[in-house]
Protein backbone atom coordinates (compact mmCIF):
# COMPACT_ATOMS: atom_id res chain seq x y z
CA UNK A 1 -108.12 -50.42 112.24
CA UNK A 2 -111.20 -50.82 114.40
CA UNK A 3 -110.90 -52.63 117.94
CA UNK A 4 -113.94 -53.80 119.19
CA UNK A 5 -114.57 -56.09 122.42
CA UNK A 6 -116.27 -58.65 122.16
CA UNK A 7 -119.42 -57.96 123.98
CA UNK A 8 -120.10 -54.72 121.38
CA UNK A 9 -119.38 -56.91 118.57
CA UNK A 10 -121.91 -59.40 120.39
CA UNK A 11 -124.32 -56.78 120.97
CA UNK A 12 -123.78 -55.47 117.41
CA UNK A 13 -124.74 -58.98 115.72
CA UNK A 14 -127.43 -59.67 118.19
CA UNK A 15 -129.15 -56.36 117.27
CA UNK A 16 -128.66 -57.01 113.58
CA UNK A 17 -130.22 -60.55 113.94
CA UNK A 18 -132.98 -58.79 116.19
CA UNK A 19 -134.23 -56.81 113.85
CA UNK A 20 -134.29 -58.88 110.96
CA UNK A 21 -136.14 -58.61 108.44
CA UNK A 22 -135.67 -54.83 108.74
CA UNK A 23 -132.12 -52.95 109.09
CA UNK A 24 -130.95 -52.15 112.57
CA UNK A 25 -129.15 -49.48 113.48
CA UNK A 26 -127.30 -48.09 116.37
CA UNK A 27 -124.08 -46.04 117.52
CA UNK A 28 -120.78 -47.01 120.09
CA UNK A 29 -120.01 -44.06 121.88
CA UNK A 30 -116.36 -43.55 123.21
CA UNK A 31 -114.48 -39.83 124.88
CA UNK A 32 -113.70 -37.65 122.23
CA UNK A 33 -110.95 -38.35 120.74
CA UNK A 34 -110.03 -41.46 121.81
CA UNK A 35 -111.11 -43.48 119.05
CA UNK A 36 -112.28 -46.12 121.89
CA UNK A 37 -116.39 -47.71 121.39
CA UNK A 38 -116.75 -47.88 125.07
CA UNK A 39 -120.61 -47.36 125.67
CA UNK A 40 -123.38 -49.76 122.93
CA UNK A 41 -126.42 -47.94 122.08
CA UNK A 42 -129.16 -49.50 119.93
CA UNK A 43 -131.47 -47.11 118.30
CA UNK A 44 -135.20 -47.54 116.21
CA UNK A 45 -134.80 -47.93 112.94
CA UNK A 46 -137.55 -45.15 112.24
CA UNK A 47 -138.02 -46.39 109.12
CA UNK A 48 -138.86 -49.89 110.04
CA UNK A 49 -137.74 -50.95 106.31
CA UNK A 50 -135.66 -54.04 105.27
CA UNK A 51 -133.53 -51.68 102.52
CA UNK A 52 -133.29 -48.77 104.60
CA UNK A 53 -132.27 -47.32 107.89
CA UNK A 54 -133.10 -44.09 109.85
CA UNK A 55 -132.69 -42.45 113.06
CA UNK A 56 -135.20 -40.96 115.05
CA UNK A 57 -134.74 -37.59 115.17
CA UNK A 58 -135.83 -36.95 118.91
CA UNK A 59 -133.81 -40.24 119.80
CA UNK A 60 -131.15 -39.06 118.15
CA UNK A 61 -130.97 -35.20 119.33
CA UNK A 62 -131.52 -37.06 122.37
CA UNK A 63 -128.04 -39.43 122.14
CA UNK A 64 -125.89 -36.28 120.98
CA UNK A 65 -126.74 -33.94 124.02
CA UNK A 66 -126.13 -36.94 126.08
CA UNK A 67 -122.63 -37.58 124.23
CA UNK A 68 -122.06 -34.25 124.68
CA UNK A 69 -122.99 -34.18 128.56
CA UNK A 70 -120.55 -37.12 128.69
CA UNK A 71 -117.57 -35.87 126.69
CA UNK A 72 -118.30 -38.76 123.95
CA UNK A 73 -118.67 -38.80 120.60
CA UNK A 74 -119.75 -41.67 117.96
CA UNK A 75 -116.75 -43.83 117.05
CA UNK A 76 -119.31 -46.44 115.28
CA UNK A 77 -122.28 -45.48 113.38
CA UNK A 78 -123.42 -49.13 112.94
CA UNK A 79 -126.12 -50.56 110.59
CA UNK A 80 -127.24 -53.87 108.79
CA UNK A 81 -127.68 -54.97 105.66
CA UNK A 82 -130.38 -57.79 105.10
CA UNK A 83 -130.16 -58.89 101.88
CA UNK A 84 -126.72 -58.05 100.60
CA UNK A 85 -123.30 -57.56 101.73
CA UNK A 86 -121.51 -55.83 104.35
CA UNK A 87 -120.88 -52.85 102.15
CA UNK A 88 -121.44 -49.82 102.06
CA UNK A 89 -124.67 -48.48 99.85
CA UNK A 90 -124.53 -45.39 97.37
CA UNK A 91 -127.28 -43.72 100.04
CA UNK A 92 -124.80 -45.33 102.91
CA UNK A 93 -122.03 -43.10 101.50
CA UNK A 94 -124.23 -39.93 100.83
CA UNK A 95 -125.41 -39.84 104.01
CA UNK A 96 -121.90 -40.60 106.25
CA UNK A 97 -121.96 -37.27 107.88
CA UNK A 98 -119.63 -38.31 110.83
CA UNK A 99 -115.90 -38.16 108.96
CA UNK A 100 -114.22 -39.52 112.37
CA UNK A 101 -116.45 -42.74 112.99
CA UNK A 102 -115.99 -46.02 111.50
CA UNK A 103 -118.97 -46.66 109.94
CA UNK A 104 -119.90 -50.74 110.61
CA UNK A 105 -122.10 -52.77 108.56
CA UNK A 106 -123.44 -56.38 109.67
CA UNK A 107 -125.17 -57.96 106.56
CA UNK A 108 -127.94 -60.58 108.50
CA UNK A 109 -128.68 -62.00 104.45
CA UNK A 110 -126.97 -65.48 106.34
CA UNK A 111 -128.27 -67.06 109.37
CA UNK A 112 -125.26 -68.97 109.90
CA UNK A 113 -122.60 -66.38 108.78
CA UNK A 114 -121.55 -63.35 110.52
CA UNK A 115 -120.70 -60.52 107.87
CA UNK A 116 -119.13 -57.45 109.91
CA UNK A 117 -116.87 -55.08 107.96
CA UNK A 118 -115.81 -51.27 108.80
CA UNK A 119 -115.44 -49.03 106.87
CA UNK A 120 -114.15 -45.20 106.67
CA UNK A 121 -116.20 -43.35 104.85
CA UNK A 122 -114.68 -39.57 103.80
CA UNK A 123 -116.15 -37.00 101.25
CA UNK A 124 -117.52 -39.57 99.43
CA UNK A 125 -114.84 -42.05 99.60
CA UNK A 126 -114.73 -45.77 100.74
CA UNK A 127 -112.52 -47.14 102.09
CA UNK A 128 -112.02 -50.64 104.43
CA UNK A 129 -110.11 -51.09 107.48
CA UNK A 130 -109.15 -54.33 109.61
CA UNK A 131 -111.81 -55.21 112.61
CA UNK A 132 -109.81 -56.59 115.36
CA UNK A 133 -112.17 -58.03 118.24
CA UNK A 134 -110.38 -58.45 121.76
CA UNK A 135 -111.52 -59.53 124.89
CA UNK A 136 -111.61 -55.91 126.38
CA UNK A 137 -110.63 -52.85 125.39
CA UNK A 138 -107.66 -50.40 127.40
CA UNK A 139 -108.82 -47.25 128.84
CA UNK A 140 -106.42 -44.61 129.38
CA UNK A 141 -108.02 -43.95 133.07
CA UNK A 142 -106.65 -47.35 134.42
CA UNK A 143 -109.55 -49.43 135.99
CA UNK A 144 -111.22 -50.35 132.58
CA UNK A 145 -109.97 -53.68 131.32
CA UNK A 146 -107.69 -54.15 128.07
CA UNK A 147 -106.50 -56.64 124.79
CA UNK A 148 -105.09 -59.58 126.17
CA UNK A 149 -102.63 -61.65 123.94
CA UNK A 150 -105.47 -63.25 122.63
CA UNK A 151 -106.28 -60.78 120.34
CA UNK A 152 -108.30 -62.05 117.01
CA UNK A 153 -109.93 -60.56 113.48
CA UNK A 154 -113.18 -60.53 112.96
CA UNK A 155 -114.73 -63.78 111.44
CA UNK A 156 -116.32 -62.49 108.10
């Protein structure tokens, strides 16, 4: 299961809607091995397409030496879909490269729908997982904020 707050999954549609026509694309870093998206960062879509995505390279050598200066790593590899649904693509799956992150998808082919779905995405294989958005999310230092009671699923 993914927990997301709900200001990333905010920032995460807002992006997607952003950049419409063409597919956004971005990463939530969180400390290694946490499994925690603490820190939203939306990247160029380099290839400025409406059925594709890509990372700068120099943006994103740029983001890793920075997650490494920071002790982070991407839990979310995040993307959007503009014309279908919040699925995974054959290329999607062929070029997952990150086996720990959950891999998000936010299909914009719906003004008036949201469409987020996670996924896992392992040698090759799909598979979905639960997106629970709270409030806040728990950090294991103390003074960040965590899930209150009022805990809810993603809208799809």
């Amino acid at each position: 299961m993914l927990q997301l707050d709900r200001s990333t999954y905010d920032a995460m549609v807002a992006h997607a809607r952003r950049d419409h026509p063409d597919e956004a694309c971005g990463v939530v870093a969180g400390p290694v091995g946490s499994d925690r998206p603490e820190r939203f960062v939306p990247m160029l879509n380099a290839a400025r397409s409406p059925t594709f995505y890509e990372f700068d390279s120099s943006d994103l050598l740029r983001l890793y030496r920075e997650m490494d200066d920071r002790d982070e790593e991407p839990v979310v590899i995040y993307h959007s879909h503009t014309a279908t649904e919040a699925y995974p693509s054959t290329t999607d799956v062929a070029l997952a490269m990150e086996p720990g992150a959950h891999y998000v998808l936010v299909s914009t082919r719906s003004p008036e729908t949201v469409d987020l779905r996670s996924f896992r995405i392992v040698d090759g294989e799909v598979s979905e997982e639960e997106v629970r958005v709270v409030p806040l999310l728990q950090s294991e230092t103390g003074p960040h904020p965590g899930p209150t009671q009022t805990e809810e699923s993603a809208p799809r």
